[in-house]
C-alpha atoms as a PDB file:
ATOM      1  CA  UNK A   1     -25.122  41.382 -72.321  1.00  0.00           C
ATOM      2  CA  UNK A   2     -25.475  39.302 -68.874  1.00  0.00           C
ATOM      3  CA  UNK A   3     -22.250  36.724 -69.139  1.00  0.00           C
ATOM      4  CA  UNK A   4     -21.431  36.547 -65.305  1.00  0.00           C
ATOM      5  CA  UNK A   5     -23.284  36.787 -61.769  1.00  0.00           C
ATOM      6  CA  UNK A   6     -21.377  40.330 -61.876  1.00  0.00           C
ATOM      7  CA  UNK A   7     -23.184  41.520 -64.989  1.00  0.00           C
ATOM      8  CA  UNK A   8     -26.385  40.232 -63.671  1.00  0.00           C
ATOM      9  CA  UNK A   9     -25.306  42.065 -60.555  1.00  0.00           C
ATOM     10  CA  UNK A  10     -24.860  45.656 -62.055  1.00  0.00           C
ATOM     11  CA  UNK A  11     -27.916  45.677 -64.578  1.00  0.00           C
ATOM     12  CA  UNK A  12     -30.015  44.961 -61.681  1.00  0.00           C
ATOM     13  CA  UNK A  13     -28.871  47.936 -59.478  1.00  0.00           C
ATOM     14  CA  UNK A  14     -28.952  49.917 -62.853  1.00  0.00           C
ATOM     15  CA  UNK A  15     -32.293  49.414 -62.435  1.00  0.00           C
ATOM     16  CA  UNK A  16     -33.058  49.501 -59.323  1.00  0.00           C
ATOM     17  CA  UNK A  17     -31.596  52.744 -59.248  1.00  0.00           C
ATOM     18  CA  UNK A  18     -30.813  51.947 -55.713  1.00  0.00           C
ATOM     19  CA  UNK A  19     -28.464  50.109 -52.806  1.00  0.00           C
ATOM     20  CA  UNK A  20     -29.616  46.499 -52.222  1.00  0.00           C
ATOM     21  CA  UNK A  21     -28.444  43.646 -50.449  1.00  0.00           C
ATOM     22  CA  UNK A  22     -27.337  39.972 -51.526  1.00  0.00           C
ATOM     23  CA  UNK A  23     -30.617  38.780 -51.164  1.00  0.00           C
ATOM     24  CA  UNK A  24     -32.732  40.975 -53.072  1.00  0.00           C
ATOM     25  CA  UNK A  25     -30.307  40.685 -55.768  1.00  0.00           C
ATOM     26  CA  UNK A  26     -30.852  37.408 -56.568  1.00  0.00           C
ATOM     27  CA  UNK A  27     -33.860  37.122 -56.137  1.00  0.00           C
ATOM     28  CA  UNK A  28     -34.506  39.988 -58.411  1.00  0.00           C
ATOM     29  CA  UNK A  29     -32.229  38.132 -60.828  1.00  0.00           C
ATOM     30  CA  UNK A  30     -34.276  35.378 -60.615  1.00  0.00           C
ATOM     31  CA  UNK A  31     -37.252  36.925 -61.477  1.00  0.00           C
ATOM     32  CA  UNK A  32     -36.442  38.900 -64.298  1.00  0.00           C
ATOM     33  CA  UNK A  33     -34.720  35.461 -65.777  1.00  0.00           C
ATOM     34  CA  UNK A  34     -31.216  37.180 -65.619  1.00  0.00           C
ATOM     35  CA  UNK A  35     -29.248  34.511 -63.499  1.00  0.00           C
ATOM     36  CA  UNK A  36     -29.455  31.826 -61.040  1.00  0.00           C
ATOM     37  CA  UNK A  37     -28.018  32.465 -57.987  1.00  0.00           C
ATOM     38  CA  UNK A  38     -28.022  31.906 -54.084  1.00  0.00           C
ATOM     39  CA  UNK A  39     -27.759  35.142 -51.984  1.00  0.00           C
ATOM     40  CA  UNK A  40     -24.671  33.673 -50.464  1.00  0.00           C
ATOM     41  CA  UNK A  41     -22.892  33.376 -54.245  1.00  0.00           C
ATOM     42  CA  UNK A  42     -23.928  36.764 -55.152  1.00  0.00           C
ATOM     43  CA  UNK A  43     -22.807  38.357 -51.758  1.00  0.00           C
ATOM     44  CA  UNK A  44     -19.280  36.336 -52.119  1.00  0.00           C
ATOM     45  CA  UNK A  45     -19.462  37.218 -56.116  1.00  0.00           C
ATOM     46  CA  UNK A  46     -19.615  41.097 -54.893  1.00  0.00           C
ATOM     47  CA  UNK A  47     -17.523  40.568 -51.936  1.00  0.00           C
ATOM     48  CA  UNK A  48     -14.397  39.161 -53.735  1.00  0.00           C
ATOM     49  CA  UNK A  49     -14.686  41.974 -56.742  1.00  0.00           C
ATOM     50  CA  UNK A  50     -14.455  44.955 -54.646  1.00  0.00           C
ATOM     51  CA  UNK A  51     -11.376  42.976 -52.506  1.00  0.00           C
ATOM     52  CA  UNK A  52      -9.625  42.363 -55.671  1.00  0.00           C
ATOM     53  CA  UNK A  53     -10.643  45.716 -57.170  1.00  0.00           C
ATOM     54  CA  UNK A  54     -10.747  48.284 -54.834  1.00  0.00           C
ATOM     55  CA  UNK A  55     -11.388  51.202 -56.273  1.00  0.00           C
ATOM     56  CA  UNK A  56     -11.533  50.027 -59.893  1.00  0.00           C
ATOM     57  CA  UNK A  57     -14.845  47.516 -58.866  1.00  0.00           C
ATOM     58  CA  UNK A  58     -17.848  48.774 -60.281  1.00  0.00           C
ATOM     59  CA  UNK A  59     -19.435  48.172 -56.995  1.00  0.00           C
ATOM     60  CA  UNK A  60     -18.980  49.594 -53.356  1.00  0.00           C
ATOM     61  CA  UNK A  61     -20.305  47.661 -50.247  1.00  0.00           C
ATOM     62  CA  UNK A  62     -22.631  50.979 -48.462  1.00  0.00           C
ATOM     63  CA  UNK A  63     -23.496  48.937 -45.299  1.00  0.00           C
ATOM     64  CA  UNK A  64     -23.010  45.215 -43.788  1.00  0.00           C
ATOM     65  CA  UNK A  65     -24.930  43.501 -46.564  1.00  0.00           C
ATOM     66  CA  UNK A  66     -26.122  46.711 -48.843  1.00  0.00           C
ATOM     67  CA  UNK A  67     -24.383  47.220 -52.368  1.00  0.00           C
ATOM     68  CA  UNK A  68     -24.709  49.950 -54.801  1.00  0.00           C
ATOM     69  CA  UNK A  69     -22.554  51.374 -58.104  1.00  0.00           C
ATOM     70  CA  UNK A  70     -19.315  52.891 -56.942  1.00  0.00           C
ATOM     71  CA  UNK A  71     -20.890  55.492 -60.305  1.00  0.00           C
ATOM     72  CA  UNK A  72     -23.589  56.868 -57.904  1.00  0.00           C
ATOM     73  CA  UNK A  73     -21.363  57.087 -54.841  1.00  0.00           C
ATOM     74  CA  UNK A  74     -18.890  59.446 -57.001  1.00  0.00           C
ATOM     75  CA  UNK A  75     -21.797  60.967 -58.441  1.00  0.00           C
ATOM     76  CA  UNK A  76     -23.367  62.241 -55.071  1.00  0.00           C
ATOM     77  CA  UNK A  77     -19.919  63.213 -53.550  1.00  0.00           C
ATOM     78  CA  UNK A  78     -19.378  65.416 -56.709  1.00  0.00           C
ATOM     79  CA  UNK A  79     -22.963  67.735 -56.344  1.00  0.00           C
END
């Protein structure tokens, strides 16, 4: 269920499968009808979870403007 610019966020880099920044985000969102968003709200959206949440956000930042799941970070540190 897509309630927030954050849940719109993670089912699109579910999948995706990969890293991508602000911009394709939304405008991935947009397309697929998920949310409506600026590039600069979804990079601030992102930005401010992973201040507030560390470790505990379900995202990690990977490069200036390049986000993934903090799930597939763990996963290829593990193998």
């Amino acid at each position: 269920m897509i309630n927030t610019i954050l849940d719109a966020c993670r089912y699109v880099l579910e999948d995706q499968g990969e890293a991508q920044s602000s911009y394709w985000l939304s405008s991935i969102m947009m397309e697929m009808k998920l949310w409506r968003a600026s590039e600069s709200q979804v990079r601030i959206s992102l930005d401010r979870d992973i201040e507030k949440y560390g470790d505990s956000s379900p995202f990690v930042k990977v490069a200036e403007d390049l986000y993934a799941l903090r799930s597939w970070k763990e996963r290829s540190c593990g193998e």
